[in-house]
C-alpha atoms as a PDB file:
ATOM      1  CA  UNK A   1      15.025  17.345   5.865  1.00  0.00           C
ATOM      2  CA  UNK A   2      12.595  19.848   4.271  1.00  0.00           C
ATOM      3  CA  UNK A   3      13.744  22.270   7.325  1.00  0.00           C
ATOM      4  CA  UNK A   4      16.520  21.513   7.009  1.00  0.00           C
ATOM      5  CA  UNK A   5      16.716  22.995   3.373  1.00  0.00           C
ATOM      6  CA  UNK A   6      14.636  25.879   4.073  1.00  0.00           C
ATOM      7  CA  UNK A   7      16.193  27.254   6.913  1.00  0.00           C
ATOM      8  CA  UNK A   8      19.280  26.879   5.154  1.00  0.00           C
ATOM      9  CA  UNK A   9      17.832  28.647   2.206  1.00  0.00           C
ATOM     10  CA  UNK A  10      16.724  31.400   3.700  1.00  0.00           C
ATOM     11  CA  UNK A  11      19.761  32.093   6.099  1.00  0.00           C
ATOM     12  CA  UNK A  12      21.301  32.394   2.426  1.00  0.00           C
ATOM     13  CA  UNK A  13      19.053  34.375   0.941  1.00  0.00           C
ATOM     14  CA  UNK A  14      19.120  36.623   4.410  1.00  0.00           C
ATOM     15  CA  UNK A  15      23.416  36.946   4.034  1.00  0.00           C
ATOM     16  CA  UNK A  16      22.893  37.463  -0.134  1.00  0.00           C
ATOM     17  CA  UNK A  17      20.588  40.388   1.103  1.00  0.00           C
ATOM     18  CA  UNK A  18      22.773  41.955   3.387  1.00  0.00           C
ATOM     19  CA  UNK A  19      25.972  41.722   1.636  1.00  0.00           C
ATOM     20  CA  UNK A  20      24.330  43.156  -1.692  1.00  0.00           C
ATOM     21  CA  UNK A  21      22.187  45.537   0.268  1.00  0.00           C
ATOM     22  CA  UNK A  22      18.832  44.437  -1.527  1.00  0.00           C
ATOM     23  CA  UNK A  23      15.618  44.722  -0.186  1.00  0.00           C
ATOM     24  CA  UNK A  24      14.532  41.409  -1.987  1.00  0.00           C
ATOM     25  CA  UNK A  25      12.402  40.624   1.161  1.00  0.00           C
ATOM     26  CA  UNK A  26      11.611  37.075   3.032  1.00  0.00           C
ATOM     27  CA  UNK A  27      12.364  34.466  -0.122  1.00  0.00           C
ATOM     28  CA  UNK A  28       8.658  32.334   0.444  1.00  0.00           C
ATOM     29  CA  UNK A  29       6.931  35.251   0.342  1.00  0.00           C
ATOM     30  CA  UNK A  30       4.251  33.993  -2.546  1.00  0.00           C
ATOM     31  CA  UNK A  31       4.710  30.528  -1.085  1.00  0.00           C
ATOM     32  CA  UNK A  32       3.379  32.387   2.210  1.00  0.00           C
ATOM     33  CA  UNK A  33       0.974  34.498   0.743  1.00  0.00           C
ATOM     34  CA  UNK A  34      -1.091  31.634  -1.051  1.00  0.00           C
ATOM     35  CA  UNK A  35      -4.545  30.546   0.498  1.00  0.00           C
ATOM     36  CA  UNK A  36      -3.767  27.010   1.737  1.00  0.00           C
ATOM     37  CA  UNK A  37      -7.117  26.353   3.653  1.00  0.00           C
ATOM     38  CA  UNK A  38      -9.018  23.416   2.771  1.00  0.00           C
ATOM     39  CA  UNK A  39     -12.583  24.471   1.563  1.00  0.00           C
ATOM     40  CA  UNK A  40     -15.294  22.571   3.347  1.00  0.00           C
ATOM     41  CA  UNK A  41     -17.139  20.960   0.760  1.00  0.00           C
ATOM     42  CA  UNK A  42     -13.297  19.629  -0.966  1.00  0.00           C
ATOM     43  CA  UNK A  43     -13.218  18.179   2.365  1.00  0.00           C
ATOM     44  CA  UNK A  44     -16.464  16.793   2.997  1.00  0.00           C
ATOM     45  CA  UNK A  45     -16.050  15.210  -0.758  1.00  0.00           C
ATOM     46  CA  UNK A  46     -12.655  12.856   0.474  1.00  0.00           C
ATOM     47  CA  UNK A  47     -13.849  12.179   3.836  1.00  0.00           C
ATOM     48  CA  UNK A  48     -16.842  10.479   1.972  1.00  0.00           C
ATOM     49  CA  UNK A  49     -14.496   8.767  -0.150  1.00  0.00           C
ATOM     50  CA  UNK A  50     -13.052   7.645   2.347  1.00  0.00           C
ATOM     51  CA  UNK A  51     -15.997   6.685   4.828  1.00  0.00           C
ATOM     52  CA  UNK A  52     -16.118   4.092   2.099  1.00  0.00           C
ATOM     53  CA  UNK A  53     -13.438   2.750   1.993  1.00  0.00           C
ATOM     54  CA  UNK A  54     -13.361   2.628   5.896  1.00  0.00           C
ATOM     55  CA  UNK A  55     -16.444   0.716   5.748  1.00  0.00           C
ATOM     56  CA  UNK A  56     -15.676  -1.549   3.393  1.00  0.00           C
ATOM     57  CA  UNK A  57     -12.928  -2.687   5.754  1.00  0.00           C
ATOM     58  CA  UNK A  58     -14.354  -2.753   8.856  1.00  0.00           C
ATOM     59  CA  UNK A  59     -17.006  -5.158   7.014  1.00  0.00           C
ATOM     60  CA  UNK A  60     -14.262  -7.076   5.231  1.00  0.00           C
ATOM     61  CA  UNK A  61     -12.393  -7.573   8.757  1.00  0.00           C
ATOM     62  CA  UNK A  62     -15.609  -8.357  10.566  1.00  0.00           C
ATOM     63  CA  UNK A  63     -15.806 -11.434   7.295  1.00  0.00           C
ATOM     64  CA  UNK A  64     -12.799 -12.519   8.316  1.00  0.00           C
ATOM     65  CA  UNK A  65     -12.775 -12.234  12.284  1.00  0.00           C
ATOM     66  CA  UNK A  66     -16.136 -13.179  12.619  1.00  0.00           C
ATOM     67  CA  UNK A  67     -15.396 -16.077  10.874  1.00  0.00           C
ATOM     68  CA  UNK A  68     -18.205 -16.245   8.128  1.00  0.00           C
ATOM     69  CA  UNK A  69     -16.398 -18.110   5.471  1.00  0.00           C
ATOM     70  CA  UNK A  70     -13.812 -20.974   6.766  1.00  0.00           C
ATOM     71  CA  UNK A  71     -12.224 -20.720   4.493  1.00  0.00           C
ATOM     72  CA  UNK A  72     -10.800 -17.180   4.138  1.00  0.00           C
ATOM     73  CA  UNK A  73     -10.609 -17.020   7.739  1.00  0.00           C
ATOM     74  CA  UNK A  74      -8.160 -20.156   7.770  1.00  0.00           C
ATOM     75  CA  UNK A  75      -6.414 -18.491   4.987  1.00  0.00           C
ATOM     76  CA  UNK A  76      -6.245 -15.265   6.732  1.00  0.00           C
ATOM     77  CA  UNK A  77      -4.807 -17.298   9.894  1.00  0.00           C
ATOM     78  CA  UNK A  78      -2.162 -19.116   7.261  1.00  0.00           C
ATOM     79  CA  UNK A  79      -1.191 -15.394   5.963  1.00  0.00           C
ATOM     80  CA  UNK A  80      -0.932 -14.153   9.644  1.00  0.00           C
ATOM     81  CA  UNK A  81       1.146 -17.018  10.554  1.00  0.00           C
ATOM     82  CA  UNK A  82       3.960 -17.309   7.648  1.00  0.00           C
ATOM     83  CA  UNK A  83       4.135 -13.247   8.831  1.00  0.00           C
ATOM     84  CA  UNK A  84       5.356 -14.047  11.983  1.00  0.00           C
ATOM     85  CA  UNK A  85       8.259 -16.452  10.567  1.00  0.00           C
ATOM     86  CA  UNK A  86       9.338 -13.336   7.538  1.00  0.00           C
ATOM     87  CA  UNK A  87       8.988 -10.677  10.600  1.00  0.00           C
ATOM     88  CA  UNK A  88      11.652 -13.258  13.037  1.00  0.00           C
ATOM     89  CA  UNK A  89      13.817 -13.139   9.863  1.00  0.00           C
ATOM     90  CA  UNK A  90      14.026 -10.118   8.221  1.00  0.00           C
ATOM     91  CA  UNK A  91      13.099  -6.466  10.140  1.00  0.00           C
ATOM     92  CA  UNK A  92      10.886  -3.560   8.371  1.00  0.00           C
ATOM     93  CA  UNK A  93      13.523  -1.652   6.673  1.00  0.00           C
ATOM     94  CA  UNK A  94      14.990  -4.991   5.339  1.00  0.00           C
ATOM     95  CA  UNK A  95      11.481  -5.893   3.677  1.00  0.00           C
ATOM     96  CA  UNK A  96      11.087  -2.260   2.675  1.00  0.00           C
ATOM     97  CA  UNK A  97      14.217  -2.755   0.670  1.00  0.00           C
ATOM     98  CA  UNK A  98      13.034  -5.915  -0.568  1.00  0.00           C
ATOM     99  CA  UNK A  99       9.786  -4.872  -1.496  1.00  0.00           C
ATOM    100  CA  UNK A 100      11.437  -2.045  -3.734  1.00  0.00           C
ATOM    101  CA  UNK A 101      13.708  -3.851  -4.805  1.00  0.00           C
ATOM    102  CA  UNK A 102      11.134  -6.383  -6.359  1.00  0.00           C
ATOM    103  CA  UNK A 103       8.603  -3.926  -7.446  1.00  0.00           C
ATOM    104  CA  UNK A 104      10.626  -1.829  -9.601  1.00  0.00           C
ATOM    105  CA  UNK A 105      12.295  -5.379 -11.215  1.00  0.00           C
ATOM    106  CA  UNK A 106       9.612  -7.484 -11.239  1.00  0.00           C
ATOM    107  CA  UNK A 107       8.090  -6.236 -14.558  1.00  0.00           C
ATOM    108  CA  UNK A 108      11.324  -6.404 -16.334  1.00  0.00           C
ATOM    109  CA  UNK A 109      11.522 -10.178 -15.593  1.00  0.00           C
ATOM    110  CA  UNK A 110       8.355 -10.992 -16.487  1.00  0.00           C
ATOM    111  CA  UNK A 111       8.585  -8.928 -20.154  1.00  0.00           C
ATOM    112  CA  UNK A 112      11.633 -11.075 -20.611  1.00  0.00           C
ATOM    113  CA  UNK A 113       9.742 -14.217 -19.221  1.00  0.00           C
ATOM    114  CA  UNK A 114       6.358 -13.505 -20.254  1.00  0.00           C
ATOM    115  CA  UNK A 115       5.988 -16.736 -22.171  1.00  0.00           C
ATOM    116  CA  UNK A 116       7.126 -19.653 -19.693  1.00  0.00           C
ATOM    117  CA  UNK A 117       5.471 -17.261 -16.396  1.00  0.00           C
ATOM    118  CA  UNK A 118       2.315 -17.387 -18.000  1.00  0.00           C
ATOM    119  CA  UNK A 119       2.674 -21.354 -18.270  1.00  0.00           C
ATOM    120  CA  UNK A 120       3.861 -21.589 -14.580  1.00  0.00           C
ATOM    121  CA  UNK A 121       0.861 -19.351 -13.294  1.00  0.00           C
ATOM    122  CA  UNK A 122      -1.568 -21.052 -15.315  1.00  0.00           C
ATOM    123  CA  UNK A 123      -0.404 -24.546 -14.041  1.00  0.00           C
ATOM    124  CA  UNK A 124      -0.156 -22.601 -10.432  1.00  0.00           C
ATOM    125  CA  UNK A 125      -3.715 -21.774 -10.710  1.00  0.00           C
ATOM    126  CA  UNK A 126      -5.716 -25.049 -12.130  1.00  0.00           C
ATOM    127  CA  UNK A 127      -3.541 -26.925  -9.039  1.00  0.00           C
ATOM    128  CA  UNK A 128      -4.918 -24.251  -6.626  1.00  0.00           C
ATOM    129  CA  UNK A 129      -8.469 -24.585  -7.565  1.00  0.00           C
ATOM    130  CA  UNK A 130      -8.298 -28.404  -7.579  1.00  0.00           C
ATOM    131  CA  UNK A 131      -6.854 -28.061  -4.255  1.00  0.00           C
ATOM    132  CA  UNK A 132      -9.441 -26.000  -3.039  1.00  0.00           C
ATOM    133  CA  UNK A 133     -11.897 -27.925  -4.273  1.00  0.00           C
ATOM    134  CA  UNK A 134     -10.943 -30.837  -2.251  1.00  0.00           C
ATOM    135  CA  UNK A 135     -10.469 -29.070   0.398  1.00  0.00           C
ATOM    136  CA  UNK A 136     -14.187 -27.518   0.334  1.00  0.00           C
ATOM    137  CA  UNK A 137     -15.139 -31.014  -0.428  1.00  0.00           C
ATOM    138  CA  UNK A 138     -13.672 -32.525   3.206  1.00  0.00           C
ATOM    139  CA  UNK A 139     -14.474 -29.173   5.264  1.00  0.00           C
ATOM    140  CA  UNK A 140     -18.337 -29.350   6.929  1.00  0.00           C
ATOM    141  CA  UNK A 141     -20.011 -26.296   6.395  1.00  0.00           C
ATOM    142  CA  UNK A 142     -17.537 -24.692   3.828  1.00  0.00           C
ATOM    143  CA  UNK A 143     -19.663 -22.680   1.669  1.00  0.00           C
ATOM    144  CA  UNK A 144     -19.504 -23.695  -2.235  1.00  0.00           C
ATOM    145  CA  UNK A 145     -17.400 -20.793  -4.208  1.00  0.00           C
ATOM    146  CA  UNK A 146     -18.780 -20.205  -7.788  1.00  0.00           C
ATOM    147  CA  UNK A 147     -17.059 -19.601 -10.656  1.00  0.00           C
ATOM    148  CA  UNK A 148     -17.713 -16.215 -10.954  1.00  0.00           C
ATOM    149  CA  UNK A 149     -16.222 -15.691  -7.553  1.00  0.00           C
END
C-alpha cells in the first residue's frame, strides 16, 4: 500500500512538474538524502536486549517442555488443547477481529462494572487457589507453590 501511494505521488508530482515547467526535482529528495544506517553500537545495544529476552524463553519453554513443574506443564497442555477447539471454530482473521474488538472495549466495561468485576475475580481467584491446592495435594511429586509465587 505504501507503494502504492508513493509511486502514485510521485507520478503526480512528475506531471505537476511538467505541466508547470518547474524544476522542483524528485519529491523524497530529503527523505532520500537522510543517513538511515543503523550505527553499530545502537545495534549491538537491542540485540542484547533482546538476547534476553530470547533466553528467557528458551529457558521458560525448556520449564515447560522439559516438564519440571507438573503442574504448569499440564496447564500448558490444557492451554494447547482448548487452542485446538477455538482454532476448528473460528480462523486467524476472525480472532484478530475478536481480539480487537475486545481490547479496545474491554476497559470501558469494566469502568462501568468495576464494582461487581472486582467481586467476581476475587471469588474467581480464592476458588482457583483452593482448587489448586487440592490438586497439589493429590498430585505425587507436585512441588509446593508459596505465597509469594
Amino acid at each position: 500500500a505504501l507503494l502504492c501511494v508513493t509511486i502514485t505521488f510521485r507520478v503526480y508530482k512528475s506531471v505537476i512538474q511538467a505541466v508547470q515547467k518547474s524544476e522542483e526535482g524528485h519529491p523524497f529528495k530529503a527523505l532520500m538524502e537522510k543517513d538511515l544506517t543503523v550505527q553499530p553500537e545502537i545495534f549491538r545495544k537491542y540485540v542484547d536486549v533482546c538476547l534476553t529476552y530470547v533466553n528467557r524463553a528458551i529457558k521458560q519453554a525448556r520449564h515447560l517442555l522439559l516438564v519440571e513443574d507438573l503442574v504448569d506443564s499440564l496447564k500448558l497442555a490444557g492451554f494447547m488443547w482448548l487452542l485446538t477447539y477455538v482454532g476448528a471454530v473460528f480462523n486467524g482473521i476472525t480472532i484478530l477481529i475478536l481480539t480487537d474488538i475486545i481490547f479496545f472495549s474491554t476497559p470501558l466495561v469494566y469502568e462501568r462494572n468495576k464494582i461487581q468485576i472486582d467481586k467476581y475475580i476475587e471469588l474467581i481467584r480464592t476458588r482457583v487457589e483452593v482448587t489448586l491446592a487440592k490438586l497439589q495435594d493429590k498430585l505425587p511429586g507436585a512441588v509446593k507453590r508459596t505465597k509469594a509465587e
